[in-house]
C-alpha atoms as a PDB file:
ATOM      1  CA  UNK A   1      17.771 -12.087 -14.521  1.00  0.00           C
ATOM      2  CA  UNK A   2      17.415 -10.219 -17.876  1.00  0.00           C
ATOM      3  CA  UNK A   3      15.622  -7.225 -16.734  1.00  0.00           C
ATOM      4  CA  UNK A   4      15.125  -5.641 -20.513  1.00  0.00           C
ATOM      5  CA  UNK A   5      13.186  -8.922 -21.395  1.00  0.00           C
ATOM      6  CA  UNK A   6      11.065  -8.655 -18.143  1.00  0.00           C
ATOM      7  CA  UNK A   7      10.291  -4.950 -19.256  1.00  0.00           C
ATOM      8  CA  UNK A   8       9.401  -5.037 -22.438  1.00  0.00           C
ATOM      9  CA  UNK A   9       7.016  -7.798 -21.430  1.00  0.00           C
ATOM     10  CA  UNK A  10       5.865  -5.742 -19.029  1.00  0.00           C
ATOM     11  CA  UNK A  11       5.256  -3.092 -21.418  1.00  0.00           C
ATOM     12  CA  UNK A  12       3.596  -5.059 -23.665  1.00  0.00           C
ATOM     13  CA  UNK A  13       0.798  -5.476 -21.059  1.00  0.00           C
ATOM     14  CA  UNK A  14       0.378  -2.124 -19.954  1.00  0.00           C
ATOM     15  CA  UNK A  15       0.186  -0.820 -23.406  1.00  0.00           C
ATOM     16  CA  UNK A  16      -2.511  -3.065 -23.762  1.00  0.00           C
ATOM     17  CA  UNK A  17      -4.175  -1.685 -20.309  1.00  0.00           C
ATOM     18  CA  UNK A  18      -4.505   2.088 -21.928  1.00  0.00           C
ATOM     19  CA  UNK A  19      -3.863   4.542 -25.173  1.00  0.00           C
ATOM     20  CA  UNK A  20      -1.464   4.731 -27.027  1.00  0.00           C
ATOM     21  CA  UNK A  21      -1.442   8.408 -26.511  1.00  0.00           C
ATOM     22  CA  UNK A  22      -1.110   7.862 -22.782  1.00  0.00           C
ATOM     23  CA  UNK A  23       1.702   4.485 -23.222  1.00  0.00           C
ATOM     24  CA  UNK A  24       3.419   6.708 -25.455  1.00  0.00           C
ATOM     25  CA  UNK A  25       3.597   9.738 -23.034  1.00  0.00           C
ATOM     26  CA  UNK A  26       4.087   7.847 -20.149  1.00  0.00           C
ATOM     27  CA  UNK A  27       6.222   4.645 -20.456  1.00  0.00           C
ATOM     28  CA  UNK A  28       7.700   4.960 -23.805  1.00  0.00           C
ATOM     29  CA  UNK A  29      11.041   5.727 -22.797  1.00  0.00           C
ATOM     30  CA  UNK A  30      11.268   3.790 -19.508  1.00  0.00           C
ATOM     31  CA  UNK A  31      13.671   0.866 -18.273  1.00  0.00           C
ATOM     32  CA  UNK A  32      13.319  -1.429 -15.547  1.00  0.00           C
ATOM     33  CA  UNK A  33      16.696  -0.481 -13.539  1.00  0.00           C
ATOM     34  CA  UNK A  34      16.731  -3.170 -10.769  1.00  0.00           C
ATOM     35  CA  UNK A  35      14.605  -5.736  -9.037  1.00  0.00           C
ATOM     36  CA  UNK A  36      15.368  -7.421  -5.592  1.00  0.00           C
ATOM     37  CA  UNK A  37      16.341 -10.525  -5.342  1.00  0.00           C
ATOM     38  CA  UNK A  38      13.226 -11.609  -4.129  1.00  0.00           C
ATOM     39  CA  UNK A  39      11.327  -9.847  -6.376  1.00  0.00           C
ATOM     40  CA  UNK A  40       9.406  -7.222  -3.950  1.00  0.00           C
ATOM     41  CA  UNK A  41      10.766  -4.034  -4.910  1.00  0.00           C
ATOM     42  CA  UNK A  42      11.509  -2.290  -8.507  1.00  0.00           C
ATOM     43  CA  UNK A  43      12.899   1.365  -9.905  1.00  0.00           C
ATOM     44  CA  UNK A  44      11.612   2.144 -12.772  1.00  0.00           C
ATOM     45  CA  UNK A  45      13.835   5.032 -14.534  1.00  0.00           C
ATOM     46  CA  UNK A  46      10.852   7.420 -16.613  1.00  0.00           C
ATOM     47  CA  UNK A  47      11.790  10.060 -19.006  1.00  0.00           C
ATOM     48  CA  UNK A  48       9.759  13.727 -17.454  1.00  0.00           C
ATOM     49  CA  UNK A  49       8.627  14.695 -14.527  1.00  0.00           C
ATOM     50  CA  UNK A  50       4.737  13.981 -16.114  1.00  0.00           C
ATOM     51  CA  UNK A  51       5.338  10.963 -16.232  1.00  0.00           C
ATOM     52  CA  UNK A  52       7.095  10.304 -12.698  1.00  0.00           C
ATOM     53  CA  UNK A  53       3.725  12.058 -11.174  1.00  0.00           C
ATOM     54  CA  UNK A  54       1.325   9.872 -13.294  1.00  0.00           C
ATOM     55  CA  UNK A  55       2.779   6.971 -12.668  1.00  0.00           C
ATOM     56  CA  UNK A  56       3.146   7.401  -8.744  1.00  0.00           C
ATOM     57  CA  UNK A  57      -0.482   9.131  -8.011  1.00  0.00           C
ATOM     58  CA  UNK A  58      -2.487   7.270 -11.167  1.00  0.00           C
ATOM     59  CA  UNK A  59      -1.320   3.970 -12.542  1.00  0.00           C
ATOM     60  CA  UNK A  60       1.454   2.125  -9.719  1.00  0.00           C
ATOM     61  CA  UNK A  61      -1.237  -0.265  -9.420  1.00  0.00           C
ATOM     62  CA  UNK A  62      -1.432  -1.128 -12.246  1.00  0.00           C
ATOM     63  CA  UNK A  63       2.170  -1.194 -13.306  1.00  0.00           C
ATOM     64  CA  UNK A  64       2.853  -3.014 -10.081  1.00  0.00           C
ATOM     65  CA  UNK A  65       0.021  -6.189 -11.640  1.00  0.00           C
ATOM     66  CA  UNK A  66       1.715  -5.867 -14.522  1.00  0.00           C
ATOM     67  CA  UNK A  67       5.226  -6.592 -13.126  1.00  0.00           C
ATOM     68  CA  UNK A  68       4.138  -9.135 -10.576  1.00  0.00           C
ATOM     69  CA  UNK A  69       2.490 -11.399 -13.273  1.00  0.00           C
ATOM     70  CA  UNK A  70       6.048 -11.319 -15.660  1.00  0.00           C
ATOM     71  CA  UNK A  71       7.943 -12.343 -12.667  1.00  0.00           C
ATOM     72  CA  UNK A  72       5.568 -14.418 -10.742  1.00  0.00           C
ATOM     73  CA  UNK A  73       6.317 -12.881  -7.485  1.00  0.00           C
ATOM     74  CA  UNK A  74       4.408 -10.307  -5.382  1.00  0.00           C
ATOM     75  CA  UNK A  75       5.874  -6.785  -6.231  1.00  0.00           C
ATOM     76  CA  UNK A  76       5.142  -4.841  -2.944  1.00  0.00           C
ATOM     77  CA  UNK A  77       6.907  -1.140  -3.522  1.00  0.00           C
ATOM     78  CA  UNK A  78       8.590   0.313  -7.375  1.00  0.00           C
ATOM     79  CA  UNK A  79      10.783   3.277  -7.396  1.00  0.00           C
ATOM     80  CA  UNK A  80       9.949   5.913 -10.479  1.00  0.00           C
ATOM     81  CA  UNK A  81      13.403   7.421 -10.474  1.00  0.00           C
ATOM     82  CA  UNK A  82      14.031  10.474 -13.637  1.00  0.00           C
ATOM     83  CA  UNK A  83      16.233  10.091 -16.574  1.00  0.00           C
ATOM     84  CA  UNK A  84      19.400  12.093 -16.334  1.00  0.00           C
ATOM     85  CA  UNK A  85      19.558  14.409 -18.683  1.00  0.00           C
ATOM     86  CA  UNK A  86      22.455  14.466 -21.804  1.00  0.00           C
ATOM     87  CA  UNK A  87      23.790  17.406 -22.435  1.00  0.00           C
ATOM     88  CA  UNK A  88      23.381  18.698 -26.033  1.00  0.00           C
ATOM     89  CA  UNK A  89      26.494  18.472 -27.582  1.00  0.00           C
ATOM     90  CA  UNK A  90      28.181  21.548 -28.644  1.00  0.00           C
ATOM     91  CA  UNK A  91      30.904  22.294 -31.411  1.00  0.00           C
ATOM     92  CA  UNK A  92      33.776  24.935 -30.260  1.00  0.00           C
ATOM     93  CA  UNK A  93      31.883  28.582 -31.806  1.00  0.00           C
ATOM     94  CA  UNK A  94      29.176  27.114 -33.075  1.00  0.00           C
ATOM     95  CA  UNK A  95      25.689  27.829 -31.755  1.00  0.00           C
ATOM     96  CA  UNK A  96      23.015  24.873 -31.886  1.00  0.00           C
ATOM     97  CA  UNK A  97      19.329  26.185 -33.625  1.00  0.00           C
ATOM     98  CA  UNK A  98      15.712  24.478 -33.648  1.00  0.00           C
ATOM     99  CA  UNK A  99      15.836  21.098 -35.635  1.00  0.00           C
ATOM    100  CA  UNK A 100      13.976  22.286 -39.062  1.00  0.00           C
ATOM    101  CA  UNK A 101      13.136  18.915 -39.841  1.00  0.00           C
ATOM    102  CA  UNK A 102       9.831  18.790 -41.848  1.00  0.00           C
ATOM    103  CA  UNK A 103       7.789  17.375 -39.680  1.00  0.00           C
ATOM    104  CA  UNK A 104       9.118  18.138 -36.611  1.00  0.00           C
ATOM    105  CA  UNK A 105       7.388  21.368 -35.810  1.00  0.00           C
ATOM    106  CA  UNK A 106       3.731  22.515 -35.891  1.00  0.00           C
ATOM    107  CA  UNK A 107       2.330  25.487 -36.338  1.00  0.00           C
ATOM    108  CA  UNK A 108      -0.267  28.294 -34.303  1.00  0.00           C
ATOM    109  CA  UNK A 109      -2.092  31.320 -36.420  1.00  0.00           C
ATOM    110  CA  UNK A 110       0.000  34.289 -35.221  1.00  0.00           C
ATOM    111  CA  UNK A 111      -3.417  36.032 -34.207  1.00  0.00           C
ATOM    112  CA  UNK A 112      -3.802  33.510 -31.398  1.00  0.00           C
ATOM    113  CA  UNK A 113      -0.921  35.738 -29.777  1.00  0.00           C
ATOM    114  CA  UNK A 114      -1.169  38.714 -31.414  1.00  0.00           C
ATOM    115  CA  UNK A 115      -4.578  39.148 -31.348  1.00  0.00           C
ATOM    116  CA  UNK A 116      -5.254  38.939 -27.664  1.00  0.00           C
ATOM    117  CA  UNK A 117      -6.676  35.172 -28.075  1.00  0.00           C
ATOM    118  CA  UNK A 118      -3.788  33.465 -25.665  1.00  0.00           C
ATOM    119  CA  UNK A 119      -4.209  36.522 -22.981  1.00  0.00           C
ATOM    120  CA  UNK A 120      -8.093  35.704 -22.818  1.00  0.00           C
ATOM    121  CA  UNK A 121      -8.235  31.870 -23.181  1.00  0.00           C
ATOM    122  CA  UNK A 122      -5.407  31.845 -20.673  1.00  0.00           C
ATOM    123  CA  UNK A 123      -2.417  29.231 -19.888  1.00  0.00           C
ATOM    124  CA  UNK A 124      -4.856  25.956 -19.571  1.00  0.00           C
ATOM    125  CA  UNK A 125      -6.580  26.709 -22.424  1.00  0.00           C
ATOM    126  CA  UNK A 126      -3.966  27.489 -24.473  1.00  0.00           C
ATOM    127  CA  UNK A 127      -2.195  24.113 -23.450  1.00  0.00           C
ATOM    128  CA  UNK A 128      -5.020  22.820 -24.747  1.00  0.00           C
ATOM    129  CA  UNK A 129      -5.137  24.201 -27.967  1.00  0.00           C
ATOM    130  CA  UNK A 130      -1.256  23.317 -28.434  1.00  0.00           C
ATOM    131  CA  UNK A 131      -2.171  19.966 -28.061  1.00  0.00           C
ATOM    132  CA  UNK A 132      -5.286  20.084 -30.708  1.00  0.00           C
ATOM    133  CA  UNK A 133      -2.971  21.662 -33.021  1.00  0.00           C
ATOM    134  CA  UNK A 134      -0.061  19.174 -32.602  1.00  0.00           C
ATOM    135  CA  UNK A 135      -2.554  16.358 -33.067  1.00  0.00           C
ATOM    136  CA  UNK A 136      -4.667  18.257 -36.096  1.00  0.00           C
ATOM    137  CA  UNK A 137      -3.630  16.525 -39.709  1.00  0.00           C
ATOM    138  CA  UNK A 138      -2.686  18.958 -41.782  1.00  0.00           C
ATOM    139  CA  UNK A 139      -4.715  18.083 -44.795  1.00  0.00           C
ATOM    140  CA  UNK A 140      -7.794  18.626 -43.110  1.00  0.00           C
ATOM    141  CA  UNK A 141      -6.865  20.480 -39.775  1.00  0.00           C
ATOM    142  CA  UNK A 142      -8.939  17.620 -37.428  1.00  0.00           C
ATOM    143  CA  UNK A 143      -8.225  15.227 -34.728  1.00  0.00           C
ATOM    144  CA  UNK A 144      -9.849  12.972 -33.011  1.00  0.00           C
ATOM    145  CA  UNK A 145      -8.798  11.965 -29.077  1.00  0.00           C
ATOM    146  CA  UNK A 146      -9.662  11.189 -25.800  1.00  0.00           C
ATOM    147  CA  UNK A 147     -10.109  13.777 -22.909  1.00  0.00           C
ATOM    148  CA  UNK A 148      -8.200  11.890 -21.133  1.00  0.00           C
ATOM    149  CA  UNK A 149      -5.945  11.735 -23.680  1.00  0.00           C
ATOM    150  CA  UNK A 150      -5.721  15.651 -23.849  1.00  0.00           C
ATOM    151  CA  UNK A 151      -5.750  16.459 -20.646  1.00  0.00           C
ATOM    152  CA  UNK A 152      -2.669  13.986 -19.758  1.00  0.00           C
ATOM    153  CA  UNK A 153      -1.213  16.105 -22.779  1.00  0.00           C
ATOM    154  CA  UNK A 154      -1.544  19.378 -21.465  1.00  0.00           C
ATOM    155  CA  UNK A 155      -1.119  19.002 -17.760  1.00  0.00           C
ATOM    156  CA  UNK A 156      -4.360  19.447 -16.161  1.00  0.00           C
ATOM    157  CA  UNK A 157      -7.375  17.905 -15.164  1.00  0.00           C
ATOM    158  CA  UNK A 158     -10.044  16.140 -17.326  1.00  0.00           C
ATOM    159  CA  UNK A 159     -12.837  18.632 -15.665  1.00  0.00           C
ATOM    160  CA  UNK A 160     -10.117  21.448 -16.460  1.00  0.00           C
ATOM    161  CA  UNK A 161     -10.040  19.955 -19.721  1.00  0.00           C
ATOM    162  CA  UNK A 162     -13.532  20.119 -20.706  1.00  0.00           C
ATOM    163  CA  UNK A 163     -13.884  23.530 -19.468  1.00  0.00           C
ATOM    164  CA  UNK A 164     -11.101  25.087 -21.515  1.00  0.00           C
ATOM    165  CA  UNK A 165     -12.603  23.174 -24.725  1.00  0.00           C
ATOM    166  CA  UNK A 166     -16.025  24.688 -23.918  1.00  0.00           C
ATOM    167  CA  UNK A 167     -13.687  27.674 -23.955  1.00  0.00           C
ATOM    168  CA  UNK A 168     -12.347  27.273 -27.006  1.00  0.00           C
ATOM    169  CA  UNK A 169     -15.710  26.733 -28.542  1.00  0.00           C
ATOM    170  CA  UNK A 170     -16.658  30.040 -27.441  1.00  0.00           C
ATOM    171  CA  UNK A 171     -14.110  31.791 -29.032  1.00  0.00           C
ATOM    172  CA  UNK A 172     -15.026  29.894 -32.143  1.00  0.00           C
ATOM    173  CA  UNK A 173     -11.134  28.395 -32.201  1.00  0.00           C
ATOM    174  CA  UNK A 174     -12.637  24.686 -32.407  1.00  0.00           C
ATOM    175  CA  UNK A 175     -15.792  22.886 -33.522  1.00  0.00           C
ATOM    176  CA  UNK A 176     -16.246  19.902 -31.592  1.00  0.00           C
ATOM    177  CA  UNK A 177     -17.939  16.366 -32.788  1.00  0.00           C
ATOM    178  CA  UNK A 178     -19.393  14.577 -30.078  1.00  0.00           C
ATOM    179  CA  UNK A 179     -21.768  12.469 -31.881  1.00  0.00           C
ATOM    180  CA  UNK A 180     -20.319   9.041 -31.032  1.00  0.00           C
ATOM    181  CA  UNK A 181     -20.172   9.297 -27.371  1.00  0.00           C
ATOM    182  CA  UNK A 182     -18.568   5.963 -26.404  1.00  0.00           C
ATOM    183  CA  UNK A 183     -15.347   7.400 -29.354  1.00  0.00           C
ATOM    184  CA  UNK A 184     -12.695   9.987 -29.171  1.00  0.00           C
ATOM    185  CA  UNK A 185     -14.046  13.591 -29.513  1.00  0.00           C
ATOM    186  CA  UNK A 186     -13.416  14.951 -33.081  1.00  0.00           C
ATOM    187  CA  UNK A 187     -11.618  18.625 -33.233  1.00  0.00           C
ATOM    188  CA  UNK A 188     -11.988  20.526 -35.720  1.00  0.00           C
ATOM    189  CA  UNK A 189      -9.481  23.604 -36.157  1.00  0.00           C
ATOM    190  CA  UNK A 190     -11.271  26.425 -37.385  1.00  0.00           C
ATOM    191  CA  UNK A 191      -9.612  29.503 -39.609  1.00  0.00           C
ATOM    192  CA  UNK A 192      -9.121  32.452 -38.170  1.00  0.00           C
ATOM    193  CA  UNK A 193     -11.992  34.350 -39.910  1.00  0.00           C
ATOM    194  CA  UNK A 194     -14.107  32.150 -37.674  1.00  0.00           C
ATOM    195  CA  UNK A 195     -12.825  33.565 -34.245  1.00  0.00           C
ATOM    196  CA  UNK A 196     -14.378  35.489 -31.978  1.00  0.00           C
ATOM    197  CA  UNK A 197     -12.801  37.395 -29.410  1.00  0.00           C
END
């Protein structure tokens, strides 16, 4: 039984079955570890902790429909078991710094510390923001995404998630598009000249 083949088939459904945002977060990085012989039980091996808790309160349902219909048997129970860590490797005296990679970082207005901004809006709402930011192109500073989407990105609730945007508004951090109400939100990050503590 070639469990790779059954699990990218598998994942080719479920991505299918949700965003990209959320396939991408979520079961990216998995692997189908082992499947009894008759086909009733699974582990699944997931890359974070997130992802172990989404997939075992939100979406085993699913995942088990998905996995039943590859292998034409009745999944009844799947494991979510963590990725082991690798250790980063290390040369003898030599000390390992950020990746510098262009591209690989993203950047928040020192004000939103400085200023008293992340104190006020708090650790949800500044989760939040991260994510906008991370998201945000940098030619025009937008975005345009799901609540779900954000939420899932941040760690919290989609009611925490609409209250900490509301938030955000407030302070004048974001300007928010919600013209096309069966669409993604659009975020718009606004300078810092607009904020208001």
């Amino acid at each position: 039984m070639d469990l790779e083949h059954i699990w990218i088939e598998t994942l080719d459904t479920l991505s299918r079955q949700m965003t990209k945002a959320t396939f991408n977060a979520i079961l990216l990085r998995s692997q189908l570890l082992s499947l009894s012989p008759s086909g009733e039980g699974a582990s699944i091996q997931v890359p974070t902790e997130m992802a172990k808790d989404w997939l075992e309160n939100r979406m085993i349902q699913i995942v088990i429909h998905a996995l039943s219909q590859q292998i034409k048997q009745q999944v009844k129970e799947i494991i979510f078991v963590l990725e082991q860590p690798k250790p980063a490797p290390r040369c003898e005296n030599e000390i390992h710094l950020r990746d510098q990679r262009k591209g690989n970082r993203y950047g928040i207005d020192r004000e939103f510390i400085f200023s008293g901004y992340q104190a006020v809006i708090g650790a949800h709402g500044s989760a939040i923001y991260n994510v906008l930011v991370a998201h945000a192109r940098n030619d025009c500073q937008e975005c345009s995404l799901y609540r779900s989407t954000i939420a899932l990105e941040a760690g919290v609730s989609q009611s925490q998630a609409k209250r900490e945007i509301k938030r955000l508004e407030q302070h004048h951090l974001i300007d928010v598009d919600r013209s096309r109400p069966s669409k993604a939100n659009t975020f718009l990050l606004l300078d810092v000249s607009e904020w208001i503590l």
